[in-house]
PDB file of N, CA and C in Angstrom:
ATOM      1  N   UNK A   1     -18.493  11.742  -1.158  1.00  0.00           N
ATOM      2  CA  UNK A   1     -18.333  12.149   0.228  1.00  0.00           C
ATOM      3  C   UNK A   1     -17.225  13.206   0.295  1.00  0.00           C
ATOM      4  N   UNK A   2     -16.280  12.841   0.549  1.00  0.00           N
ATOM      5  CA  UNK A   2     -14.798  13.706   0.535  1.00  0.00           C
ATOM      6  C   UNK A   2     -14.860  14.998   1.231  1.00  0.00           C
ATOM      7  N   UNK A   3     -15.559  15.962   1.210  1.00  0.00           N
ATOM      8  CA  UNK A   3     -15.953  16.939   2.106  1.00  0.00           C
ATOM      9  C   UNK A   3     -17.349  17.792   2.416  1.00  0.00           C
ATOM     10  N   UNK A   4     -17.605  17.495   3.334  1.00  0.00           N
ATOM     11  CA  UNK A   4     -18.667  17.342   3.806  1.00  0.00           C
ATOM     12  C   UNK A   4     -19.178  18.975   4.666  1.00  0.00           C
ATOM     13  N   UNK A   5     -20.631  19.613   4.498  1.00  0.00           N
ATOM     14  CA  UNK A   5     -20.871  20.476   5.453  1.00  0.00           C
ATOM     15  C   UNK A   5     -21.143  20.027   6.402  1.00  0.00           C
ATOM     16  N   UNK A   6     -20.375  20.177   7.703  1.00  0.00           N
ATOM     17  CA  UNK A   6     -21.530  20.046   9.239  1.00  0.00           C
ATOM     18  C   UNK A   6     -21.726  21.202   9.843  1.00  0.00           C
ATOM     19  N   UNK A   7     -22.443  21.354  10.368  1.00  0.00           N
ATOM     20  CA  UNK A   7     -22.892  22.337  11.244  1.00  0.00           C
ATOM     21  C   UNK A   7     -21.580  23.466  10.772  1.00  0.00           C
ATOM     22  N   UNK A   8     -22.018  23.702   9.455  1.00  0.00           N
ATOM     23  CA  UNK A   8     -21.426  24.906   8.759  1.00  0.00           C
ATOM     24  C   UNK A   8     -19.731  24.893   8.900  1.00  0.00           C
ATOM     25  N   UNK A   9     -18.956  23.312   8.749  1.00  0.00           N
ATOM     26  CA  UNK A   9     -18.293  23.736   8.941  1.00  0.00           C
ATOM     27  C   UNK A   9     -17.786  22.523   7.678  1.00  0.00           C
ATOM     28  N   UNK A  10     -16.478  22.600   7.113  1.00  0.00           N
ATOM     29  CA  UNK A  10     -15.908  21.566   5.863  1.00  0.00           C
ATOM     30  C   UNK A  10     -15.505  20.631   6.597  1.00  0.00           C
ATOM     31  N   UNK A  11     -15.956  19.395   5.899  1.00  0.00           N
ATOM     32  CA  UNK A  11     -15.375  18.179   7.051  1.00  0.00           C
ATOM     33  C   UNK A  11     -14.650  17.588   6.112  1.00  0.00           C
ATOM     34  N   UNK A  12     -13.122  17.070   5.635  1.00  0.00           N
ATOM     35  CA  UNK A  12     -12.443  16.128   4.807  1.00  0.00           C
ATOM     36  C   UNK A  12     -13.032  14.413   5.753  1.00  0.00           C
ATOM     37  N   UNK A  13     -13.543  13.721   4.888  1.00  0.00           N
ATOM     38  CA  UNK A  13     -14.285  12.279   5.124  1.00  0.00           C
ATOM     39  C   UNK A  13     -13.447  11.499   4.000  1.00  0.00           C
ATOM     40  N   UNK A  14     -12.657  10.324   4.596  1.00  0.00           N
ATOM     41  CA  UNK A  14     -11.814   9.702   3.683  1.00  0.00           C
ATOM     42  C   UNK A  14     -13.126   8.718   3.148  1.00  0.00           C
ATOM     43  N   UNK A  15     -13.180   8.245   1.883  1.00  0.00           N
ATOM     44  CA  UNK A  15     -14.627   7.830   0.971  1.00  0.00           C
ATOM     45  C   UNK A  15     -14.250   6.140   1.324  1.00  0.00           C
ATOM     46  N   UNK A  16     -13.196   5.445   1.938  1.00  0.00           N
ATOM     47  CA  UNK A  16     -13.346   4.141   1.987  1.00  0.00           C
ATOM     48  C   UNK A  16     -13.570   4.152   3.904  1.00  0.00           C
ATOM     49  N   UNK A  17     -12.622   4.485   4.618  1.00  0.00           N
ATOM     50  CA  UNK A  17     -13.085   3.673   5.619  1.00  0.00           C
ATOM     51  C   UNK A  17     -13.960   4.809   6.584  1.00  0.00           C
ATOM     52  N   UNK A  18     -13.786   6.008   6.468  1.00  0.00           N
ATOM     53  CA  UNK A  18     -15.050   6.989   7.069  1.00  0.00           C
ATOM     54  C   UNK A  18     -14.322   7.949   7.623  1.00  0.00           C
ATOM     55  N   UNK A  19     -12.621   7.844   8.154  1.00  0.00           N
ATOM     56  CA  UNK A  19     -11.940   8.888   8.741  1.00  0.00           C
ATOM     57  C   UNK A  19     -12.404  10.230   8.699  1.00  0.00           C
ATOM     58  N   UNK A  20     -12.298  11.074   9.753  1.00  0.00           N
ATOM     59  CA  UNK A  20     -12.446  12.491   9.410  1.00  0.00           C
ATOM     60  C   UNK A  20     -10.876  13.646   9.889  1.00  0.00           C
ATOM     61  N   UNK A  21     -10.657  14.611   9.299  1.00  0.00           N
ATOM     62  CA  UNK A  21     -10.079  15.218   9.873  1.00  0.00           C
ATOM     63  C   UNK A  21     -10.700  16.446  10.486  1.00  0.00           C
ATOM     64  N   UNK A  22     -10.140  17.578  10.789  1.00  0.00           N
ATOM     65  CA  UNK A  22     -10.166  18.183  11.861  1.00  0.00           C
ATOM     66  C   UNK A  22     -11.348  19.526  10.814  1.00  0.00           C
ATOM     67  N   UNK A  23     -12.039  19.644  11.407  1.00  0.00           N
ATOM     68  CA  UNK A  23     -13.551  20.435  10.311  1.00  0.00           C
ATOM     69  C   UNK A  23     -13.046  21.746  10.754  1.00  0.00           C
ATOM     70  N   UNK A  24     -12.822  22.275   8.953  1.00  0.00           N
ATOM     71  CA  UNK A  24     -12.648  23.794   8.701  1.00  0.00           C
ATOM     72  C   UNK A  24     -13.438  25.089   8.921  1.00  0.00           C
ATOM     73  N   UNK A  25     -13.319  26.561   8.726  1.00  0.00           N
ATOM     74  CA  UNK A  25     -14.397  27.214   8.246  1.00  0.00           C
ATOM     75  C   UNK A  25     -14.343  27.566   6.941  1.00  0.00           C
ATOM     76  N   UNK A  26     -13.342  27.308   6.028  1.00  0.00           N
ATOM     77  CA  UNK A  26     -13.046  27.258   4.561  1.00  0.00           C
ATOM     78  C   UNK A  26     -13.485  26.169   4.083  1.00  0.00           C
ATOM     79  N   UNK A  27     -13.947  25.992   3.079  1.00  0.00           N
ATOM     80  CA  UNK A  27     -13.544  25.162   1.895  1.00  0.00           C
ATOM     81  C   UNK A  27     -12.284  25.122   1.656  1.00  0.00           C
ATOM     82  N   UNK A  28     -11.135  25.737   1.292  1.00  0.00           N
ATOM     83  CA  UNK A  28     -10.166  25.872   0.730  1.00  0.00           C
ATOM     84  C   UNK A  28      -9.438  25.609   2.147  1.00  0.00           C
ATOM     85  N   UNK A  29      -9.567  25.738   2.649  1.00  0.00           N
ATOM     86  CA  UNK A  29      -8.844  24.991   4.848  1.00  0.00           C
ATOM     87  C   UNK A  29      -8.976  23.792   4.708  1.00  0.00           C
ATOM     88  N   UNK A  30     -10.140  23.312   4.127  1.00  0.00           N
ATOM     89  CA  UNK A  30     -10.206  22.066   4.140  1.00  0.00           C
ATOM     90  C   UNK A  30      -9.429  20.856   3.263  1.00  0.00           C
ATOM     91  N   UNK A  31      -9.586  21.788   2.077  1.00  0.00           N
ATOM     92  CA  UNK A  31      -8.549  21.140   1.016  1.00  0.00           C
ATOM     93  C   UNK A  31      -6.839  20.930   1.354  1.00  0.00           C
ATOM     94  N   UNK A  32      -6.776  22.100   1.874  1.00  0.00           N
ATOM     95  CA  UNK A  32      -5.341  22.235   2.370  1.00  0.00           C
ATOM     96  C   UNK A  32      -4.489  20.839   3.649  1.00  0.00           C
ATOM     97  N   UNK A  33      -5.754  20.962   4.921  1.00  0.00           N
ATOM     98  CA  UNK A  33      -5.554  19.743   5.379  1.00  0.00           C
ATOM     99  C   UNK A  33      -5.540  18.451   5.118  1.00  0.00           C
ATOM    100  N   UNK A  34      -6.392  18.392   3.398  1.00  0.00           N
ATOM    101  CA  UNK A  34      -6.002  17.273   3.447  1.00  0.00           C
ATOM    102  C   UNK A  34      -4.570  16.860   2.742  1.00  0.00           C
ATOM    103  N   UNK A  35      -4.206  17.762   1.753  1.00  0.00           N
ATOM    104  CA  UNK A  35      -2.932  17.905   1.490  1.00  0.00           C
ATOM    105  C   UNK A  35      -2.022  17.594   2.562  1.00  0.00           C
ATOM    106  N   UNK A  36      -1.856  18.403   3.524  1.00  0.00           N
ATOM    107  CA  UNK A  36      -1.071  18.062   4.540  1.00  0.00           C
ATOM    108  C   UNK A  36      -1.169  16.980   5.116  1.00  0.00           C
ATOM    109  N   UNK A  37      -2.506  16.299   5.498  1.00  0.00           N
ATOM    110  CA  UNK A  37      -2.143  14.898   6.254  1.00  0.00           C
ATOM    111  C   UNK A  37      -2.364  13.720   4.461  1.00  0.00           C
ATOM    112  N   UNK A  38      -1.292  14.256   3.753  1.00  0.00           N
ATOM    113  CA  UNK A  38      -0.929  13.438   2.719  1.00  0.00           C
ATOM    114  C   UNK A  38      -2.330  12.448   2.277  1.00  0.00           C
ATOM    115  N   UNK A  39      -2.980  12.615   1.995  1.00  0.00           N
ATOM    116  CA  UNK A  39      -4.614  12.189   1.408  1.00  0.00           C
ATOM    117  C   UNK A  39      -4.545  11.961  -0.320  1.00  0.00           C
ATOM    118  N   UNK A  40      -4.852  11.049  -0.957  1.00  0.00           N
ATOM    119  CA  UNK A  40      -5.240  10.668  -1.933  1.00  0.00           C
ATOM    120  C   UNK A  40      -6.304  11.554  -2.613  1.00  0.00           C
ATOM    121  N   UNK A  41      -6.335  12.423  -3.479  1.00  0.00           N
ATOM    122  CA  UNK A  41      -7.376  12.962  -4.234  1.00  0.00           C
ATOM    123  C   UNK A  41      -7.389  12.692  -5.411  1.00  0.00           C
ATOM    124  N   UNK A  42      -8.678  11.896  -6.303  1.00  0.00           N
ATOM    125  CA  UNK A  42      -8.774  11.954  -7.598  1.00  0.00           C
ATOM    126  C   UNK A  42     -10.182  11.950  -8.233  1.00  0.00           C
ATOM    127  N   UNK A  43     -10.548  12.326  -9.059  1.00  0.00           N
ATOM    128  CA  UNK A  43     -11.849  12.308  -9.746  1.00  0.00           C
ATOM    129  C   UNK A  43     -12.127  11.154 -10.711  1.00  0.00           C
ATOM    130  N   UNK A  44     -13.467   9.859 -10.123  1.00  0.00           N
ATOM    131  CA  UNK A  44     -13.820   9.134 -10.473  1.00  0.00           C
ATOM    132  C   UNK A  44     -13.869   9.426 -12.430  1.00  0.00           C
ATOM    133  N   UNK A  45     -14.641   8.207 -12.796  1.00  0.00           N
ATOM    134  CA  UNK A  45     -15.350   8.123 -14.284  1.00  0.00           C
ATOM    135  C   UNK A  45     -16.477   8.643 -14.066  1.00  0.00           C
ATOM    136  N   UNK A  46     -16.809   8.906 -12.903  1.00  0.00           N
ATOM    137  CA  UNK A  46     -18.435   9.966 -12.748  1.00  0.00           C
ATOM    138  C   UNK A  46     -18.151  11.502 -12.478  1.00  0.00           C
ATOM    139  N   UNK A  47     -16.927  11.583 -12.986  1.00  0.00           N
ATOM    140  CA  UNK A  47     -16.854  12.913 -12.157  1.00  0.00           C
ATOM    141  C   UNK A  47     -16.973  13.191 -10.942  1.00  0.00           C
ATOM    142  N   UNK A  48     -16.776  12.486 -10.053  1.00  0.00           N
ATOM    143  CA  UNK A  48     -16.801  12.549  -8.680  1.00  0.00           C
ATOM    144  C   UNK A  48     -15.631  12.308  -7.515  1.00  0.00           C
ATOM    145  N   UNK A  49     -15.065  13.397  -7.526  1.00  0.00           N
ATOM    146  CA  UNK A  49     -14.185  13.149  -6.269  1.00  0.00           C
ATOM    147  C   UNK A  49     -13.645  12.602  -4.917  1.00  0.00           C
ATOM    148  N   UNK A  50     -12.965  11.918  -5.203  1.00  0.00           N
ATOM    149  CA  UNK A  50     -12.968  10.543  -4.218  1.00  0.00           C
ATOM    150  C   UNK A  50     -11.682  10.822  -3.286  1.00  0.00           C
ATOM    151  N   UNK A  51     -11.699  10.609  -1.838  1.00  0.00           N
ATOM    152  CA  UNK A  51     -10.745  10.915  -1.193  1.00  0.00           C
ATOM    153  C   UNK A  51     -10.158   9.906  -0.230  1.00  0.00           C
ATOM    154  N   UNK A  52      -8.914   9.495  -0.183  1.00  0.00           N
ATOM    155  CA  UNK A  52      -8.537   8.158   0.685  1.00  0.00           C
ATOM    156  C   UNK A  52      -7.407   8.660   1.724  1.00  0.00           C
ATOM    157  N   UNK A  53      -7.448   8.631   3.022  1.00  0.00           N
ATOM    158  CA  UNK A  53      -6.663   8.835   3.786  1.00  0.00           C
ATOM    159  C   UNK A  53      -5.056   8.066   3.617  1.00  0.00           C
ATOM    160  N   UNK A  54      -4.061   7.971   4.028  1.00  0.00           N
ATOM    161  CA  UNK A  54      -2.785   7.719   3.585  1.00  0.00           C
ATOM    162  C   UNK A  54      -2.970   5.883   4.159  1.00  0.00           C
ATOM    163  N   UNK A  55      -3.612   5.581   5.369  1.00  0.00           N
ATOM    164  CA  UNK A  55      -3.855   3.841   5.639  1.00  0.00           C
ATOM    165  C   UNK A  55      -4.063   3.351   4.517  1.00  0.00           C
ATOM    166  N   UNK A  56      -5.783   4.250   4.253  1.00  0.00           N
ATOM    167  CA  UNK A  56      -6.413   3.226   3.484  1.00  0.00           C
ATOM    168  C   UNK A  56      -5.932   3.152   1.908  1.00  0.00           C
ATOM    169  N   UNK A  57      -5.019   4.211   1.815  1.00  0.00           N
ATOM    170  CA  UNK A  57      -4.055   4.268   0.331  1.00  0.00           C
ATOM    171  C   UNK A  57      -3.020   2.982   0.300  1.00  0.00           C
ATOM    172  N   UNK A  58      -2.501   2.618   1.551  1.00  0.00           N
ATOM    173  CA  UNK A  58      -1.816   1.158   1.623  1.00  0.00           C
ATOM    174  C   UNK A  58      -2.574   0.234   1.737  1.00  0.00           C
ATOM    175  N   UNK A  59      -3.939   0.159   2.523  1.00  0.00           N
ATOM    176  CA  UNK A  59      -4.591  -1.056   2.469  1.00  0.00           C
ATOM    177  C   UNK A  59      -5.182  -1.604   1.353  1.00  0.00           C
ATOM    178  N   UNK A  60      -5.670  -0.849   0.444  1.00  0.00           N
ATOM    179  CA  UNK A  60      -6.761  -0.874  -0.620  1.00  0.00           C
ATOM    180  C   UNK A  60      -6.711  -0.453  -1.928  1.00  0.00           C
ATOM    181  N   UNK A  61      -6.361  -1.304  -2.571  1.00  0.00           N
ATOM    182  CA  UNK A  61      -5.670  -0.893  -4.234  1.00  0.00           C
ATOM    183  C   UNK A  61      -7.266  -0.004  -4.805  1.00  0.00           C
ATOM    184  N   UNK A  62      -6.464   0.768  -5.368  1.00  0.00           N
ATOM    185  CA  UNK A  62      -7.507   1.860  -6.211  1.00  0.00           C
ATOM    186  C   UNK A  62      -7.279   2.428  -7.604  1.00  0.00           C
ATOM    187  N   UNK A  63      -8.209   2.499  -8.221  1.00  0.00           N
ATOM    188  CA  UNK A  63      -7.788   2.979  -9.643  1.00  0.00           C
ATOM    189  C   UNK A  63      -7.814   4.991 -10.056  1.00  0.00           C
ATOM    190  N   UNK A  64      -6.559   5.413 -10.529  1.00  0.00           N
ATOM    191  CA  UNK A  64      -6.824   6.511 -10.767  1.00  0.00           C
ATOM    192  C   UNK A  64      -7.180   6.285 -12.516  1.00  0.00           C
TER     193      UNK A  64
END
């Protein structure tokens, strides 16, 4: 999930509880916000990029 096209625009989607932040017209806008609202980024054992908002980083133990 982690970022998403909508209606042409980048959506950051935290991958546990569904949060969204505020939808870019970059890719790279998008990445940035999530940096800023302090977001969890890491790449699974599938190669797949997984993204956790700063709650669900306290609620929910995760493996990097």
């Amino acid at each position: 999930m982690s970022i998403e096209i909508i209606d042409d625009m980048y959506v950051p989607i935290c991958d546990y509880c569904g949060t969204q932040l505020k939808a870019a017209h970059k890719f790279k806008d998008a990445i940035t916000a999530k940096k800023d609202a302090r977001w969890c980024t890491y790449k699974n054992n599938y190669n797949v990029w997984i993204d956790y908002c700063p709650e669900c980083q306290n609620s929910k133990p995760f493996y990097k």
